[in-house]
C-alpha atoms as a PDB file:
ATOM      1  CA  UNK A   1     116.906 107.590  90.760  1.00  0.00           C
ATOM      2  CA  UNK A   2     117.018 104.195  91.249  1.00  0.00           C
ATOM      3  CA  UNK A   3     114.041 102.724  89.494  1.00  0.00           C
ATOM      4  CA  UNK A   4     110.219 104.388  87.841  1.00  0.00           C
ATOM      5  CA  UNK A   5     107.826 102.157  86.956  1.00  0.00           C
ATOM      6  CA  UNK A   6     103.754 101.355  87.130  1.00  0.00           C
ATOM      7  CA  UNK A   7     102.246  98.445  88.775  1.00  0.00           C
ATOM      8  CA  UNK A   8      98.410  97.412  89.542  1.00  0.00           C
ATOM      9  CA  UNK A   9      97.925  95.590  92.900  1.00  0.00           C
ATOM     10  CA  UNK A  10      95.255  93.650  93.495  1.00  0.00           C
ATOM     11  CA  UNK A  11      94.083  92.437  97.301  1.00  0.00           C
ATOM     12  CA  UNK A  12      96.859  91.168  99.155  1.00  0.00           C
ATOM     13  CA  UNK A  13     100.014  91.906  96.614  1.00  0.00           C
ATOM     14  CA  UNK A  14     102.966  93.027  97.349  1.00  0.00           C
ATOM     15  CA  UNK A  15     105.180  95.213  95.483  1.00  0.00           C
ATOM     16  CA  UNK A  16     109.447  95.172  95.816  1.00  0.00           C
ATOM     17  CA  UNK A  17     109.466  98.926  94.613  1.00  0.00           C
ATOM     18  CA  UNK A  18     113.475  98.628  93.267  1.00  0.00           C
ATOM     19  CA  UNK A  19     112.458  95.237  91.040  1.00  0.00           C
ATOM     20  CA  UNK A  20     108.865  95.885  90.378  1.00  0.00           C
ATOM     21  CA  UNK A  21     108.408  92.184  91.601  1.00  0.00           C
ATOM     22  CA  UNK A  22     104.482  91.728  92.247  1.00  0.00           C
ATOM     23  CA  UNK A  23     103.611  88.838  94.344  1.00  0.00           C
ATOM     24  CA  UNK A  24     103.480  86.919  98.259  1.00  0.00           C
ATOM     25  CA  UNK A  25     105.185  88.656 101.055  1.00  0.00           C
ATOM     26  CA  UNK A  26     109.208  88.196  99.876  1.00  0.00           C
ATOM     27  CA  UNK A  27     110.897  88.996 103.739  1.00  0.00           C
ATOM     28  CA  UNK A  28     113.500  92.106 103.142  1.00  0.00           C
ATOM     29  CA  UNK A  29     112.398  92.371  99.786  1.00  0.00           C
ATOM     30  CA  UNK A  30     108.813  93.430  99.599  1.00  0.00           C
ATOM     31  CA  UNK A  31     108.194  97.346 100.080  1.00  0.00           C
ATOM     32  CA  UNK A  32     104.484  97.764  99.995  1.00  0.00           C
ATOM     33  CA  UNK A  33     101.157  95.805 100.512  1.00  0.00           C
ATOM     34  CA  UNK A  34      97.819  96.591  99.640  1.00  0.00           C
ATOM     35  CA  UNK A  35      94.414  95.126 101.215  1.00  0.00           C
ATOM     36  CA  UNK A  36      91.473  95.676  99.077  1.00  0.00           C
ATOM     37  CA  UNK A  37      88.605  95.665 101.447  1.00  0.00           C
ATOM     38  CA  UNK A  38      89.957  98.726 103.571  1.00  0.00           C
ATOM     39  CA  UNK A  39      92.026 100.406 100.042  1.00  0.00           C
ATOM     40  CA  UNK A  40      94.829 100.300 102.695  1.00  0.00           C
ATOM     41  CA  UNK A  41      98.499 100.691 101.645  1.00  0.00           C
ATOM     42  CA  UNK A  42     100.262  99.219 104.294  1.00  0.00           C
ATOM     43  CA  UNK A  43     104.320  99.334 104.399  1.00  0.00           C
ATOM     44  CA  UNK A  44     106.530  96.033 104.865  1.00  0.00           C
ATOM     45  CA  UNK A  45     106.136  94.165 107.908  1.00  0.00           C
ATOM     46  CA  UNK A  46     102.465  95.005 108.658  1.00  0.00           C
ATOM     47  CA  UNK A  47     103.274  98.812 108.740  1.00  0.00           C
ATOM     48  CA  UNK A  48     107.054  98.535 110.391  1.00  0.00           C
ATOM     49  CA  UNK A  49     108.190 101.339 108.202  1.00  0.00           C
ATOM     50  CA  UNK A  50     107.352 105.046 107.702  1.00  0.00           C
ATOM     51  CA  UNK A  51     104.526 106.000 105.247  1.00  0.00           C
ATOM     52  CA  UNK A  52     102.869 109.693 104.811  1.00  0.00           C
ATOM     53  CA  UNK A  53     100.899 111.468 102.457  1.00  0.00           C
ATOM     54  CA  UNK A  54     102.617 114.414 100.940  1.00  0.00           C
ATOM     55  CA  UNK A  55     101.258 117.185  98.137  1.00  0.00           C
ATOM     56  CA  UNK A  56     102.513 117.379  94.808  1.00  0.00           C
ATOM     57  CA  UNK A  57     104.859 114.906  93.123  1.00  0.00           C
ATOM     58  CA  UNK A  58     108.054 114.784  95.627  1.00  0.00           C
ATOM     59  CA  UNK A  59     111.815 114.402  94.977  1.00  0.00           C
ATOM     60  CA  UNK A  60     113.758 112.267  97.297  1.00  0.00           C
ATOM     61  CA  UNK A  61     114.686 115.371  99.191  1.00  0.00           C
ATOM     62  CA  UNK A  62     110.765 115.626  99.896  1.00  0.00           C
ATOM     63  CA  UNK A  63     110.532 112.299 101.130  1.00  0.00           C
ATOM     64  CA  UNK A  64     113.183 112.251 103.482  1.00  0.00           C
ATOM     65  CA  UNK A  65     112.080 115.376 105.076  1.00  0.00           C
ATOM     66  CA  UNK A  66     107.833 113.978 104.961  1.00  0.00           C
ATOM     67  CA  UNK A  67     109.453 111.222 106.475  1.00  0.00           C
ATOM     68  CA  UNK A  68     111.332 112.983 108.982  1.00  0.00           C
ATOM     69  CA  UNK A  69     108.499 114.711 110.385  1.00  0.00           C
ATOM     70  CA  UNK A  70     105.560 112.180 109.749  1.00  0.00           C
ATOM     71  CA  UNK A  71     105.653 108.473 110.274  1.00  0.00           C
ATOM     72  CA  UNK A  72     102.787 106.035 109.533  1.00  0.00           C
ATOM     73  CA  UNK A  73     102.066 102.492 109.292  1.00  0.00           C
ATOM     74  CA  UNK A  74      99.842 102.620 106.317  1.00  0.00           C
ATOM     75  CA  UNK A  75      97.680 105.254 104.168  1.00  0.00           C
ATOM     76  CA  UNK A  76      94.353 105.015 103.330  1.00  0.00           C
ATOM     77  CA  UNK A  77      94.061 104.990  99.031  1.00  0.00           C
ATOM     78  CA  UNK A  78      90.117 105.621  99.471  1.00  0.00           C
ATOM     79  CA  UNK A  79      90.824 109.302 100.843  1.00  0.00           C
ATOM     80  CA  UNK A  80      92.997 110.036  98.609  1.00  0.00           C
ATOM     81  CA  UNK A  81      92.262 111.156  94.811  1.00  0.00           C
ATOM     82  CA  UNK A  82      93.585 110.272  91.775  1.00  0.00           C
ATOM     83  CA  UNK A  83      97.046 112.015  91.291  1.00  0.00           C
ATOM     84  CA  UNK A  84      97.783 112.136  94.955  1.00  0.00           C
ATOM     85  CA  UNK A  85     101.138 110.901  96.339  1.00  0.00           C
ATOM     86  CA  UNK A  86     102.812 108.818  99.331  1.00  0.00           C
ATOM     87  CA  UNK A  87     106.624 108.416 100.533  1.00  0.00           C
ATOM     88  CA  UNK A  88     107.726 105.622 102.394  1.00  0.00           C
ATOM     89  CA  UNK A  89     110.956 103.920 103.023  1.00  0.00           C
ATOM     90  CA  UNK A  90     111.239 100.616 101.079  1.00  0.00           C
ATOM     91  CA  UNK A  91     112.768  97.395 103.081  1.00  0.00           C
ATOM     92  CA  UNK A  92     115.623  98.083 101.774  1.00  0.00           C
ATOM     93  CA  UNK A  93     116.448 101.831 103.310  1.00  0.00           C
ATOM     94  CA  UNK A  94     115.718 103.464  99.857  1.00  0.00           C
ATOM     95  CA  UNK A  95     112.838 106.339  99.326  1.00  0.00           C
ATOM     96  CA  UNK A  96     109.845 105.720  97.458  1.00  0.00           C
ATOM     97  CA  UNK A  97     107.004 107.735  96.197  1.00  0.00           C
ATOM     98  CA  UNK A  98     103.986 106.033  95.176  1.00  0.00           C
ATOM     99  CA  UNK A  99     101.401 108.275  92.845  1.00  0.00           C
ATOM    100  CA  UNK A 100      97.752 106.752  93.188  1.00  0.00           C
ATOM    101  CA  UNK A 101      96.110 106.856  89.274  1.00  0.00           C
ATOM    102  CA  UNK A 102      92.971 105.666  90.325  1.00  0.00           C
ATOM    103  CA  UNK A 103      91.196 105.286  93.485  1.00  0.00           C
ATOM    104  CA  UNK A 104      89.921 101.674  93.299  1.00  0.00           C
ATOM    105  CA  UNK A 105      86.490 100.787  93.760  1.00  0.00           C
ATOM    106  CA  UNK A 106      85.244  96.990  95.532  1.00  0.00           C
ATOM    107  CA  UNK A 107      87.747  94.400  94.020  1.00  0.00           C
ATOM    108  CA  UNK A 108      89.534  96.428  91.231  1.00  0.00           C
ATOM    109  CA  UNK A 109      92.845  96.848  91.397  1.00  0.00           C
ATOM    110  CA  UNK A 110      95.298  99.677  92.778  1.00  0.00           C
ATOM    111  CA  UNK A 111      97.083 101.148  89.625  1.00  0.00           C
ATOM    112  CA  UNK A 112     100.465 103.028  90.669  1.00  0.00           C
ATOM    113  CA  UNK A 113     103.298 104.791  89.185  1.00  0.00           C
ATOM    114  CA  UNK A 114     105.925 105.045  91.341  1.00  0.00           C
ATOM    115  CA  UNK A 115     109.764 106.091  92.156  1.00  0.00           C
ATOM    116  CA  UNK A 116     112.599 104.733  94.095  1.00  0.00           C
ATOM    117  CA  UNK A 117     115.464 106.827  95.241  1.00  0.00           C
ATOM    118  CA  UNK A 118     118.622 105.278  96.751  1.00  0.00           C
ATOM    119  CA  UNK A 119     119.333 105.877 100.265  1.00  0.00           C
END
């Protein structure tokens, strides 16, 4: 494992998933990106790498293999529930799971935990 943390996204942040880094689009650096209006969870580069839903909390084995088979631009946080998971690659080539604590409601925040994995 590479790094676990939390982090709470409002409209338009961006997350770097192996510093935690919260903030504007950082090019190769920035793993995730949430837009509040649609609770949209959108990988780097407007969806230019893999993102899936998966059931139960993954390991990186998991994650490669959801990956493998299933490969989307973005997921959509307000059909998901509380305790439900994502995998993605990060910008960097690394495996990440994302675990939704809350779904958000009109301009609150997305609150995360999440999970890196090295490639």
């Amino acid at each position: 494992m590479l790094h676990e943390a939390k982090a709470s996204l409002k409209d338009q942040d961006y997350l770097d998933a192996e510093t935690g880094m919260i903030g504007e689009v950082r090019p190769r650096a920035s793993d995730v990106w949430y837009v509040s209006p649609y609770r949209e969870l959108w990988t780097a580069g407007g969806g230019a790498l893999p993102i899936t839903r998966v059931d139960g909390r993954p390991d990186a084995g998991k994650c490669a293999d959801a990956l493998t088979t299933r490969d989307y631009d973005l997921v959509e946080v307000g059909e998901m529930k509380a305790g439900d998971w994502a995998c993605a690659r990060t910008a960097e080539g690394n495996l990440l799971a994302v675990q939704i604590s809350a779904v958000p409601t009109g301009d609150a925040p997305l609150e995360i935990s999440y999970v890196v994995w090295q490639k």
